[in-house]
Protein backbone atom coordinates (compact mmCIF):
# COMPACT_ATOMS: atom_id res chain seq x y z
CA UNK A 1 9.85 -22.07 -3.52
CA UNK A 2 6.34 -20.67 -3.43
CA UNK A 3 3.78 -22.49 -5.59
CA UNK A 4 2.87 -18.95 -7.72
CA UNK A 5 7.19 -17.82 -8.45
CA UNK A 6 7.72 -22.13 -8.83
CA UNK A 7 5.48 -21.54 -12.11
CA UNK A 8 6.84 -18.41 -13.09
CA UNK A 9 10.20 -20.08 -12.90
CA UNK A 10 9.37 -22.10 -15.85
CA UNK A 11 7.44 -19.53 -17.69
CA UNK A 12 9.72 -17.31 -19.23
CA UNK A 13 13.12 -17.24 -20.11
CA UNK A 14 15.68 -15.09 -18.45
CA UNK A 15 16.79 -11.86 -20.05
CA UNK A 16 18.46 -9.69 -17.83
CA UNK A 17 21.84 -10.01 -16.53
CA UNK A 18 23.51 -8.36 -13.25
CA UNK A 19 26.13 -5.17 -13.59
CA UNK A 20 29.72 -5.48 -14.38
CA UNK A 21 32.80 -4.92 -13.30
CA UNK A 22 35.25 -6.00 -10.16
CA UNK A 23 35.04 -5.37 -6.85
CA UNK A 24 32.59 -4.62 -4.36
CA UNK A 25 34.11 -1.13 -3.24
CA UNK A 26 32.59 0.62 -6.63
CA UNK A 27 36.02 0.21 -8.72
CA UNK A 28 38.66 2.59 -8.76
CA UNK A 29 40.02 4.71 -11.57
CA UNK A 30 40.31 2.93 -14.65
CA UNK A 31 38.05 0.03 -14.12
CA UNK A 32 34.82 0.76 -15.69
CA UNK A 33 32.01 -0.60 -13.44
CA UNK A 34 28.43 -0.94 -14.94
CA UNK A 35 25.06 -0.92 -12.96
CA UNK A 36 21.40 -1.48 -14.01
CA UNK A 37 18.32 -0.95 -12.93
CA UNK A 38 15.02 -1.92 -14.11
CA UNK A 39 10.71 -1.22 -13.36
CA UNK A 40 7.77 -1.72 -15.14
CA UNK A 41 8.21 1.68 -16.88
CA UNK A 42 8.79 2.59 -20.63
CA UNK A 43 8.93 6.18 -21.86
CA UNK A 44 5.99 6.78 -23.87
CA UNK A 45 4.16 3.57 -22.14
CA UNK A 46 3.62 1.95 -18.98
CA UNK A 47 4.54 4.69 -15.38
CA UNK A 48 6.47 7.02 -18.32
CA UNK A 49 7.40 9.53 -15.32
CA UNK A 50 9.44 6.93 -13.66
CA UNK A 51 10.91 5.37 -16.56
CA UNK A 52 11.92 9.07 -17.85
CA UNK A 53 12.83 10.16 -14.22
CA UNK A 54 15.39 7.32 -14.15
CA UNK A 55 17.25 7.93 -17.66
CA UNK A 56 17.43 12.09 -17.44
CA UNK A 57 17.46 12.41 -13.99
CA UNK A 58 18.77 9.50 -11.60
CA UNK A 59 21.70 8.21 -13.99
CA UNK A 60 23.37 11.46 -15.09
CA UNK A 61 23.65 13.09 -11.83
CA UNK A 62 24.79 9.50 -9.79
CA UNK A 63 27.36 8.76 -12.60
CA UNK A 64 28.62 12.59 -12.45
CA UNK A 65 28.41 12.24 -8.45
CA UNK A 66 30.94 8.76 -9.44
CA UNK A 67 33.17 10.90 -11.77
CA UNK A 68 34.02 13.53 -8.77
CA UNK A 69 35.22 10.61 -6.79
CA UNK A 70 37.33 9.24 -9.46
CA UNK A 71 35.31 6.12 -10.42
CA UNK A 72 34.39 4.75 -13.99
CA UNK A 73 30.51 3.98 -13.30
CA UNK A 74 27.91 3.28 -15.88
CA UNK A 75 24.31 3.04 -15.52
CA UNK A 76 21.78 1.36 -17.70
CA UNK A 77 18.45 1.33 -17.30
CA UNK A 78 15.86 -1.93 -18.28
CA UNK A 79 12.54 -0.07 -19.06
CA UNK A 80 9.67 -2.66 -19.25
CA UNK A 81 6.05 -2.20 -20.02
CA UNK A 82 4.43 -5.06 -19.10
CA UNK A 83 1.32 -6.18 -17.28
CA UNK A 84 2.08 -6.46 -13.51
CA UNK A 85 2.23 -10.25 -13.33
CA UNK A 86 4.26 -10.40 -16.66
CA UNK A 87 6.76 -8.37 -14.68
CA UNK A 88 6.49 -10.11 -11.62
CA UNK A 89 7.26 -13.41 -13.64
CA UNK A 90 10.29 -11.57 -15.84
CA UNK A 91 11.74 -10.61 -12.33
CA UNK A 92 11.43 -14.05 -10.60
CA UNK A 93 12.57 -15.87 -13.62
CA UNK A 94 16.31 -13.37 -13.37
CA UNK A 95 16.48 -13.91 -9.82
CA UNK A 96 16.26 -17.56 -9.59
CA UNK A 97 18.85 -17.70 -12.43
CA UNK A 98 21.04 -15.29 -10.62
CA UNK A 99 20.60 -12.83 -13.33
CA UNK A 100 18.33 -9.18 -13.29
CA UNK A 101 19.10 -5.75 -12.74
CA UNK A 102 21.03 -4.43 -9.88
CA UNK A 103 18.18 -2.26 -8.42
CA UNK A 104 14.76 -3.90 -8.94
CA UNK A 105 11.31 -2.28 -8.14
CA UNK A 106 8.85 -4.38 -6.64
CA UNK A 107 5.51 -4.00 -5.44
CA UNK A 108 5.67 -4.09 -1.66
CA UNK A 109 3.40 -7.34 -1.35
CA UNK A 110 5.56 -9.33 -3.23
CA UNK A 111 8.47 -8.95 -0.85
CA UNK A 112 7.70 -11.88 1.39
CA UNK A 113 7.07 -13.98 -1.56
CA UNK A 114 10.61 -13.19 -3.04
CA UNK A 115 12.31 -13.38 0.27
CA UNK A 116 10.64 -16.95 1.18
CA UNK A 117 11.63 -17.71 -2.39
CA UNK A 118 14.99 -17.15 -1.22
CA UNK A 119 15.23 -14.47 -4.70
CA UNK A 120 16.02 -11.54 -2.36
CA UNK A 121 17.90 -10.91 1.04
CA UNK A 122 18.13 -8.19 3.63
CA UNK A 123 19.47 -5.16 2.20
CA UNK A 124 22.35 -5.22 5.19
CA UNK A 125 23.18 -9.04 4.23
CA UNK A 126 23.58 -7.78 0.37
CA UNK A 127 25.23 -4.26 0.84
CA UNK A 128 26.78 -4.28 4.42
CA UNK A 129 26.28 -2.15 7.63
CA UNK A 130 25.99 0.97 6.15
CA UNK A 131 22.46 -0.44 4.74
CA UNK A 132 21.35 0.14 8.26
CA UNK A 133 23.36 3.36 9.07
CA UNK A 134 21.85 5.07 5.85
CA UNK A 135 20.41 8.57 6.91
CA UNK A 136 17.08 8.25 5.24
CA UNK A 137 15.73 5.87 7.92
CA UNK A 138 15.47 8.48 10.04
CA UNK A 139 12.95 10.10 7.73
CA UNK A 140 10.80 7.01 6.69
CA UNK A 141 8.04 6.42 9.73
CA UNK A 142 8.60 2.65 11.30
CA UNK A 143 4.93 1.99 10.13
CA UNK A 144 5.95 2.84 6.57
CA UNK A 145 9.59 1.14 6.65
CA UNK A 146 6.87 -2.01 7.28
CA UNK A 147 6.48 -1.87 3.55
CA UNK A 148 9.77 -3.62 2.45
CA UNK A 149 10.00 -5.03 6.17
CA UNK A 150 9.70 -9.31 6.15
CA UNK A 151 9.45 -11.20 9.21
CA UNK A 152 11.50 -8.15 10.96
CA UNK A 153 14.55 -7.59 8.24
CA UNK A 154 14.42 -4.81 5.70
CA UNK A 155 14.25 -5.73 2.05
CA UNK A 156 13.46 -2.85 0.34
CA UNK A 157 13.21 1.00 0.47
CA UNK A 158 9.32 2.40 0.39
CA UNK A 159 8.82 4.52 -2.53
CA UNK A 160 5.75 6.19 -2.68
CA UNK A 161 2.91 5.35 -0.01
CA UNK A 162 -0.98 6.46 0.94
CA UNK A 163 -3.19 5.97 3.93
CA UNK A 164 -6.96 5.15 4.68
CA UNK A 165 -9.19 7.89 6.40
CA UNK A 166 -12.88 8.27 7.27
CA UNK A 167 -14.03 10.97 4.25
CA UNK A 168 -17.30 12.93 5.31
CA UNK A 169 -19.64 15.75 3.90
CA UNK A 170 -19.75 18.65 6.32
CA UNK A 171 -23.09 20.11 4.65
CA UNK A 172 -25.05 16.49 5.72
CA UNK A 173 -22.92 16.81 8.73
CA UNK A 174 -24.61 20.06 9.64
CA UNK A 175 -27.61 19.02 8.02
CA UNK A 176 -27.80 16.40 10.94
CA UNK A 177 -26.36 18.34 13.67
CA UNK A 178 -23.18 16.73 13.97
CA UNK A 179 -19.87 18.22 14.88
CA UNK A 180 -17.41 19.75 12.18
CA UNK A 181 -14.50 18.48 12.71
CA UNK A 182 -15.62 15.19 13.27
CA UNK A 183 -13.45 13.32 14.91
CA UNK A 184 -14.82 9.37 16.30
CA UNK A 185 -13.28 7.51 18.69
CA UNK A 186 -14.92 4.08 18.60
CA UNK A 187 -16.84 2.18 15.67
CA UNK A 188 -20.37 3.36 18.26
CA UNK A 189 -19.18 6.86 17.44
CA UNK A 190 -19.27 5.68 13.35
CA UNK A 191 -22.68 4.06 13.81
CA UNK A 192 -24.32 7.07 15.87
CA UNK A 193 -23.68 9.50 13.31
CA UNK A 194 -25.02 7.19 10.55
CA UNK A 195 -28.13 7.06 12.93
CA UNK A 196 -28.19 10.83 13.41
CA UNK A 197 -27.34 11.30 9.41
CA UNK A 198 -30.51 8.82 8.85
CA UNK A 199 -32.84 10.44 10.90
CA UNK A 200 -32.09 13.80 9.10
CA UNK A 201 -32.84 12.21 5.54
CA UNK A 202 -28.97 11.39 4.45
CA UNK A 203 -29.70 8.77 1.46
CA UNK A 204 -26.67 6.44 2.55
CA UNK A 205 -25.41 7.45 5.51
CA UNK A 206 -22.10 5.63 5.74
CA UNK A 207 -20.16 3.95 2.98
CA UNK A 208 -17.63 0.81 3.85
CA UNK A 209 -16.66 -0.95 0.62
CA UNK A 210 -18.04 -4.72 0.84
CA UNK A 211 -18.46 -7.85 -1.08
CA UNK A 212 -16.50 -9.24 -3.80
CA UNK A 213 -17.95 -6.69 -6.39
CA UNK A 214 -15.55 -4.12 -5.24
CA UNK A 215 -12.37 -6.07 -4.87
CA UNK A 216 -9.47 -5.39 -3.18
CA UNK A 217 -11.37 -2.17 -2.22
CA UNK A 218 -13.41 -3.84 0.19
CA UNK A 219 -10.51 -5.54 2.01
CA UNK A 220 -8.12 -2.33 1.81
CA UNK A 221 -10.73 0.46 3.04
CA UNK A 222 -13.03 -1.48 5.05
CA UNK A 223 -12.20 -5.43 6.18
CA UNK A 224 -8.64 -4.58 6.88
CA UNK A 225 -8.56 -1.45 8.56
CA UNK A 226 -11.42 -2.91 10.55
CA UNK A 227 -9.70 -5.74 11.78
CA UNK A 228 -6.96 -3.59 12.51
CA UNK A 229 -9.61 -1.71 14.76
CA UNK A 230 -10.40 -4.66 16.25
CA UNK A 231 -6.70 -5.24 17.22
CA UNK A 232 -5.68 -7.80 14.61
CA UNK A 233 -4.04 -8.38 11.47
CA UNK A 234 -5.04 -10.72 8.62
CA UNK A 235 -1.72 -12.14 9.19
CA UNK A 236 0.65 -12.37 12.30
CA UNK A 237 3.48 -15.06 14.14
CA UNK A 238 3.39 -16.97 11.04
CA UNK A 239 -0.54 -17.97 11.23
CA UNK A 240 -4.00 -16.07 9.38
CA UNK A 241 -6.60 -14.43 11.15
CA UNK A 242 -9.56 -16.91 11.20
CA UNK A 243 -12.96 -16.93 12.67
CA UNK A 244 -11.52 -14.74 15.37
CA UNK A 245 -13.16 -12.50 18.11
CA UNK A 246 -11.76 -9.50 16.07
CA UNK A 247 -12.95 -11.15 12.93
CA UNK A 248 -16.62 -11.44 14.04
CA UNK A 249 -16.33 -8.16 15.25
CA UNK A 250 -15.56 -6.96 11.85
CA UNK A 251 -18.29 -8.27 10.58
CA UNK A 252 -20.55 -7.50 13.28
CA UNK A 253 -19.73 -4.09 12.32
CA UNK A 254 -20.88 -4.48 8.47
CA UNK A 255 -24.04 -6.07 9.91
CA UNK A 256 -24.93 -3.22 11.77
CA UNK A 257 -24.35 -0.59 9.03
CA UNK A 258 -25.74 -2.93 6.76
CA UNK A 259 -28.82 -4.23 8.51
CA UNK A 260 -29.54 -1.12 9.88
CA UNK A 261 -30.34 1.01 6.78
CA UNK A 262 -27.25 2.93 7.18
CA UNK A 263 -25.48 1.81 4.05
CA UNK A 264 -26.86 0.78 0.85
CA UNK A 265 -26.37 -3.17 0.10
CA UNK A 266 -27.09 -2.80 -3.50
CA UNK A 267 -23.97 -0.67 -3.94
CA UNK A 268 -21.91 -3.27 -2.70
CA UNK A 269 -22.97 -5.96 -5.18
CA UNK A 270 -22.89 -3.70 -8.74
CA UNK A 271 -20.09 -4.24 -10.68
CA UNK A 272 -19.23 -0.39 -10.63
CA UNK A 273 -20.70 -0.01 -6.95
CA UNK A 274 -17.44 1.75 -6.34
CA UNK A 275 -17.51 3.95 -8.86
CA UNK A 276 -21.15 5.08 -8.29
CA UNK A 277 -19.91 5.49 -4.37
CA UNK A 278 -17.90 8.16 -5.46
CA UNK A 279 -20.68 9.87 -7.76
CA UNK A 280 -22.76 9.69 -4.57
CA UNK A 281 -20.61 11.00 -2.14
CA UNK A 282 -19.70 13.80 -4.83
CA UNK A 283 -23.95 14.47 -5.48
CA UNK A 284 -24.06 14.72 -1.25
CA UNK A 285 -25.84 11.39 -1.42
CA UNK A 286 -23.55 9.68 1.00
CA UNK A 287 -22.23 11.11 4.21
CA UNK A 288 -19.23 8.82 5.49
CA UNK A 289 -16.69 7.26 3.26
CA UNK A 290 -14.03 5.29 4.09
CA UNK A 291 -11.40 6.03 0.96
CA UNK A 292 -7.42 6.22 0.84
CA UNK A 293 -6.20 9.63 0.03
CA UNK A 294 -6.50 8.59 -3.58
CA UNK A 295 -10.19 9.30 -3.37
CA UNK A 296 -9.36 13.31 -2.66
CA UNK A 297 -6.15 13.82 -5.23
CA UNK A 298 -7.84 11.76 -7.95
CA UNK A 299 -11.86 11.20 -7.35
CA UNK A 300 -13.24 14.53 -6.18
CA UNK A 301 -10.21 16.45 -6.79
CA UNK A 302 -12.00 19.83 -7.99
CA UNK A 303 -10.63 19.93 -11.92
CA UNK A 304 -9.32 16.76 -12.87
CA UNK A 305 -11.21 14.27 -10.57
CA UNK A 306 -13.56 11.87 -12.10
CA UNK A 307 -16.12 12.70 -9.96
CA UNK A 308 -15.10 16.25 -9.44
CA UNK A 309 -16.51 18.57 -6.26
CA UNK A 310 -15.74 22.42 -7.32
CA UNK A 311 -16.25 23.19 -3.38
CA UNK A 312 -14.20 20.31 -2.26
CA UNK A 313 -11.91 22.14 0.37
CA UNK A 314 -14.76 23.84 2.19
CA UNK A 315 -17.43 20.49 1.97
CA UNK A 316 -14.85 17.72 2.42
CA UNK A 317 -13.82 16.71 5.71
CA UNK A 318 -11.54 13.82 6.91
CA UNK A 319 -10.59 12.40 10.15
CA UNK A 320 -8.64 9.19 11.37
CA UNK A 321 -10.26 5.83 11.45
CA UNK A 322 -10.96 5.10 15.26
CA UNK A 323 -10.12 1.09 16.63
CA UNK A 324 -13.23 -0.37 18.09
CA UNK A 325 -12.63 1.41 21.25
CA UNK A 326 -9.95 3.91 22.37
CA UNK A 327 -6.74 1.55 22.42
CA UNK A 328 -7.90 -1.41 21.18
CA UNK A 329 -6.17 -1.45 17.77
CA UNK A 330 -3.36 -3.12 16.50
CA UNK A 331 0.03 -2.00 18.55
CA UNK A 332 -2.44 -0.26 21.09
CA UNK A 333 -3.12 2.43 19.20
CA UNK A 334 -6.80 4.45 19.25
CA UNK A 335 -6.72 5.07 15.64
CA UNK A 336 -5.50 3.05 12.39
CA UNK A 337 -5.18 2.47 8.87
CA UNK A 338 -3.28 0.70 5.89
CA UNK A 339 -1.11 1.84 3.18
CA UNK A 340 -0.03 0.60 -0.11
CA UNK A 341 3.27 1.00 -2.20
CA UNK A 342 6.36 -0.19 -3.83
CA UNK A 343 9.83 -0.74 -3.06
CA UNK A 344 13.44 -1.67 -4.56
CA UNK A 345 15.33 -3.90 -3.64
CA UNK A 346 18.73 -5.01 -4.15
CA UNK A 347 19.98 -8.12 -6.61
CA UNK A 348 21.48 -10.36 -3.78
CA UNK A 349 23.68 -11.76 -6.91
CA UNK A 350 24.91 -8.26 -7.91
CA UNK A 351 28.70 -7.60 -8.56
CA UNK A 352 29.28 -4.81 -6.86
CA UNK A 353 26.33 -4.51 -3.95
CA UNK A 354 27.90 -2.03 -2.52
CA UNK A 355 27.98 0.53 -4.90
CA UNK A 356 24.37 -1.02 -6.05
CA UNK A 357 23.76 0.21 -2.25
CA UNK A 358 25.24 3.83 -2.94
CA UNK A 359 22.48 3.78 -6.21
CA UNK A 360 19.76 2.71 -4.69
CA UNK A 361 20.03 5.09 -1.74
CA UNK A 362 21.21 7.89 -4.12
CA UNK A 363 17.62 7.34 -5.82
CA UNK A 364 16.14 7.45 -2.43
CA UNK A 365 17.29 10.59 -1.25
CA UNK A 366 15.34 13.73 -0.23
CA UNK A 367 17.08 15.57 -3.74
CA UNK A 368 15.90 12.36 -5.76
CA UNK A 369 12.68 11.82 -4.23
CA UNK A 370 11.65 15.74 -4.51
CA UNK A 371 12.71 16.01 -8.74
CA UNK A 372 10.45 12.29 -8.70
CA UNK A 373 7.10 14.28 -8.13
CA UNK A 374 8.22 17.03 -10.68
CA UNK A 375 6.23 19.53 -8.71
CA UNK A 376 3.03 17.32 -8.08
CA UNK A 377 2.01 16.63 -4.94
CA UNK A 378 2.08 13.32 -3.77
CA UNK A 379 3.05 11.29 -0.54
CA UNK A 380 6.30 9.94 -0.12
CA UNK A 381 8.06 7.59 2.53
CA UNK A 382 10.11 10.53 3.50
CA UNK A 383 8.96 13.00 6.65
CA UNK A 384 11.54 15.39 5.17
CA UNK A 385 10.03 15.44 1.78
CA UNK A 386 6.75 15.67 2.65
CA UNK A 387 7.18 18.77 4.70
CA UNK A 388 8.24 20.42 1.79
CA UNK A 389 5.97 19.45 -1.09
CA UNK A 390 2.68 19.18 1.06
CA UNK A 391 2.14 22.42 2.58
CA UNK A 392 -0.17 23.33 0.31
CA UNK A 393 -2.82 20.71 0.51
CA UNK A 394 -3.72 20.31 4.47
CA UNK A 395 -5.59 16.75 3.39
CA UNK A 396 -2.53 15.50 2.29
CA UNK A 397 -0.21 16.71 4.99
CA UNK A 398 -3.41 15.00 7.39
CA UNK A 399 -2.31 12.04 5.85
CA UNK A 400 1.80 12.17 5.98
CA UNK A 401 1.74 13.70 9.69
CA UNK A 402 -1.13 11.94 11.66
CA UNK A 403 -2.05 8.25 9.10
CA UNK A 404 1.44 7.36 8.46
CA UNK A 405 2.67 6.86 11.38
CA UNK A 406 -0.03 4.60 12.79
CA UNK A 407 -0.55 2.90 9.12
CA UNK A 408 0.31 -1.53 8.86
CA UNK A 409 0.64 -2.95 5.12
CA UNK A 410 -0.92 -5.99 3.74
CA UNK A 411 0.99 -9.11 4.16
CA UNK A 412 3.76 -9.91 1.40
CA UNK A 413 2.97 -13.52 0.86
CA UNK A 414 1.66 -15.36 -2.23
CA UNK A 415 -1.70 -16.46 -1.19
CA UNK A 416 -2.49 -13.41 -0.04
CA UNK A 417 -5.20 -12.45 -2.72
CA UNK A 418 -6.92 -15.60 -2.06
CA UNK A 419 -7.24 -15.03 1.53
CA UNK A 420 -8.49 -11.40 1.23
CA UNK A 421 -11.17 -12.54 -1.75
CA UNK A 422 -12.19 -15.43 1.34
CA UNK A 423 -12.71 -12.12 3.56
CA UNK A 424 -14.74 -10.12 1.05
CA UNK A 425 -17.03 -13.26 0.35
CA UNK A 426 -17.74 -13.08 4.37
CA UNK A 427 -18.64 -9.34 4.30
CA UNK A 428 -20.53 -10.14 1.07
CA UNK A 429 -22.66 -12.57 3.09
CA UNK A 430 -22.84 -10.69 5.87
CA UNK A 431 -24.38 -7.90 3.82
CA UNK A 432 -27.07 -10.23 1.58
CA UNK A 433 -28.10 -11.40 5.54
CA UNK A 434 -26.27 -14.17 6.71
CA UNK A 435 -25.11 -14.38 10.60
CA UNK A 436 -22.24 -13.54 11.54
CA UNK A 437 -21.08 -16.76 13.41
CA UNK A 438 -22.16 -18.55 9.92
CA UNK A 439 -19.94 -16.25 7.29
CA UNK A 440 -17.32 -16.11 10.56
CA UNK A 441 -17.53 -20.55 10.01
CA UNK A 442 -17.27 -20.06 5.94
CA UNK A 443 -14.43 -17.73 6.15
CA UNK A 444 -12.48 -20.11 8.40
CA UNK A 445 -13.21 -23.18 6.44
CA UNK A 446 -11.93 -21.25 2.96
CA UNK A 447 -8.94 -19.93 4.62
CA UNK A 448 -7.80 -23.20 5.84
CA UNK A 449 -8.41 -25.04 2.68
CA UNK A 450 -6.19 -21.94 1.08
CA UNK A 451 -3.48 -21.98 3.42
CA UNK A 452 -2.77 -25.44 4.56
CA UNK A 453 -4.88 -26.73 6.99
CA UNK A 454 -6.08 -25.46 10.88
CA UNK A 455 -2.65 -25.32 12.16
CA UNK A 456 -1.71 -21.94 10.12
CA UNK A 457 -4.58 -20.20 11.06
CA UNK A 458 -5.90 -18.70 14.68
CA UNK A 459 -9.07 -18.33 15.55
């Protein structure tokens, strides 16, 4: 068991308890069968649109869909409301004592910890072939199935999802005589517009997130995607990315931007550097910005952003995150990114997994998935959906058509926070003038003391 769900074991009682009924097959007329599902959702409290989206939407019309074929099915539903590691714990704590809901949500990076916990199993080796043969794969991008994918089995269906892009101010852009669209190819393409953007009198040219000031920021819109760039991933064949070529390329990149007067350090060591990014880019203070779409639905969305931009759509440009050099990302490709999101999974104990299977994909459907946004508009894991519900905003449609596809998730695995806080304290150093070789020698000798020793991690 892994050290973090080992503790959660022992930290809470179990409360939940699996569906009911006989039979794997879903029952037959006259024997009632009952199914749960649970998230961290409450109506009135914690992610109310799920919670309220799963009690007047998902249960009526699956046990009506049950009725027509002459089954007895009844579905509950566990709301919860919890802080996401009180959840975490609740869920661990049913699993290991063969308890919990039927269909579970989890957040996507904790489905290697559950499956090397042994608390979850491929959805095929729970439910059966037709786990494999469901229709919706077809619409879910390989990158994004990665999301509930461990060591090459799938776990989980993707819910919602989001991708990383290269934000920039077409005004400066102009301003500097730079192209519009703007669309790099290599990091040298990144670092020659911040020089062009400088010499023009752009306060902070480019943005990357660094340090340990802005979190998991750092490592999701800048480290990673870098080192994805640079043909990598933190974590691959079973061993961590260490004081690797890639790695000191990485950083060799934040030196430049940083060293170079083409970022601002300060920003990256204020505890609401992020936040003032965003009030910068929005006051055309910053040119380039490395953001997930969150940044344009939520940040400088024109009405109810926090750091609104009224002429958003004609000032805002985006464009894909280009490797180090044209093929020399991850998989080969000339452009990358990451992505974020939950899943559900499957109770390997459940009663009746196979009609847990017909829920689960029921709630993943294209019909299910649409009523789920309730007319906002939002990436999904589904092509199909997005097609429909995205038309309107191109940015977003940018991000389903041309970022998903190409996207990689952070790996599942419990001392995974540790290692990316390791690889924000290197670009922090980096930053504040250390060498690279010297934060590339720190980072190594933190990630081996988190992880085990040399032998788990390359370099």
């Amino acid at each position: 068991m892994r050290p973090a769900l080992a503790v959660a074991a022992v930290a809470l009682l179990t409360l939940g308890a699996c569906g009911t009924g006989s039979g794997d097959d879903g029952g037959s007329a006259g024997e009632g069968v009952t199914l749960t599902i649970t998230s961290n959702s409450i109506s009135g409290g914690k992610n109310a649109e799920t919670a309220d989206w799963t009690a007047e939407w998902v249960i009526p019309r699956f046990e009506a869909a049950q009725k027509a074929k002459g089954r007895d099915v009844r579905v509950v539903f566990q709301p919860s409301g919890v802080d996401d590691e009180q959840y975490k714990t609740k869920i661990a704590l049913d699993l290991k004592s063969r308890a919990g809901a039927d269909v579970i949500d989890l957040d996507g990076i904790w489905v290697g910890e559950f499956a090397q916990a042994g608390y979850i199993k491929p959805l095929a080796e729970v439910a059966g072939p037709e786990a494999d043969s469901w229709e919706g794969w077809s619409r879910i991008p390989q990158a994004v199935q990665g999301l509930g994918t461990f060591e090459g089995k799938r776990y989980g269906l993707p819910q919602g999802t989001d991708g990383r892009v290269l934000f920039y101010n077409k005004a400066l852009f102009r301003k500097a005589g730079l192209p519009d669209p703007w669309r790099p190819r290599s990091w040298q393409e990144i670092l020659d517009a911040g020089a062009a953007l400088k010499k023009a009198g752009v306060p902070v040219p480019i943005q990357i997130n660094a340090g340990t000031a802005m979190g998991e920021a750092t490592t999701m819109q800048g480290a990673l995607p870098l080192l994805a760039g640079a043909g990598a991933e933190i974590y691959a064949d079973g061993k961590w990315t260490g004081a690797s070529r890639a790695l000191k390329d990485v950083l060799g990149f934040y030196r430049r931007v940083y060293s170079g007067g083409l970022g601002d350090p300060r920003l990256q060591q204020e505890a609401r550097g992020r936040d003032k990014s965003f009030a910068q880019f929005a006051e055309g203070r910053i040119a380039i910005l490395a953001e997930g779409d969150y940044f344009w639905r939520s940040v400088i969305e024109p009405k109810a952003g926090v750091a609104p931009m009224k002429d958003r759509d004609s000032v805002v440009g985006y464009a894909l995150i280009p490797a180090q050099r044209p093929g020399a990302g991850i998989r080969g490709q000339d452009f990358v990114s990451m992505s974020g999101g939950a899943v559900r999974v499957l109770n390997p104990n459940a009663k009746n997994p196979k009609l847990a299977w017909e829920l689960l994909s029921f709630m993943h459907s294209a019909e299910a998935t649409t009523s789920q946004l309730a007319g906002a508009a939002r990436i999904t894991s589904r092509t199909d959906v997005n097609d429909a519900v995205l038309g309107a905003d191109p940015m977003l449609k940018f991000v389903s058509d041309e970022v998903l596809p190409l996207t990689a998730y952070r790996p599942p695995l419990a001392v995974y926070p540790q290692v990316s806080v390791a690889l924000q304290e290197a670009t922090a150093a980096v930053v504040s003038g250390t060498s690279v070789d010297e934060a590339a020698a720190a980072y190594q000798r933190k990630v081996e003391s988190l992880v085990g020793g040399p032998a788990d991690v390359a370099s």
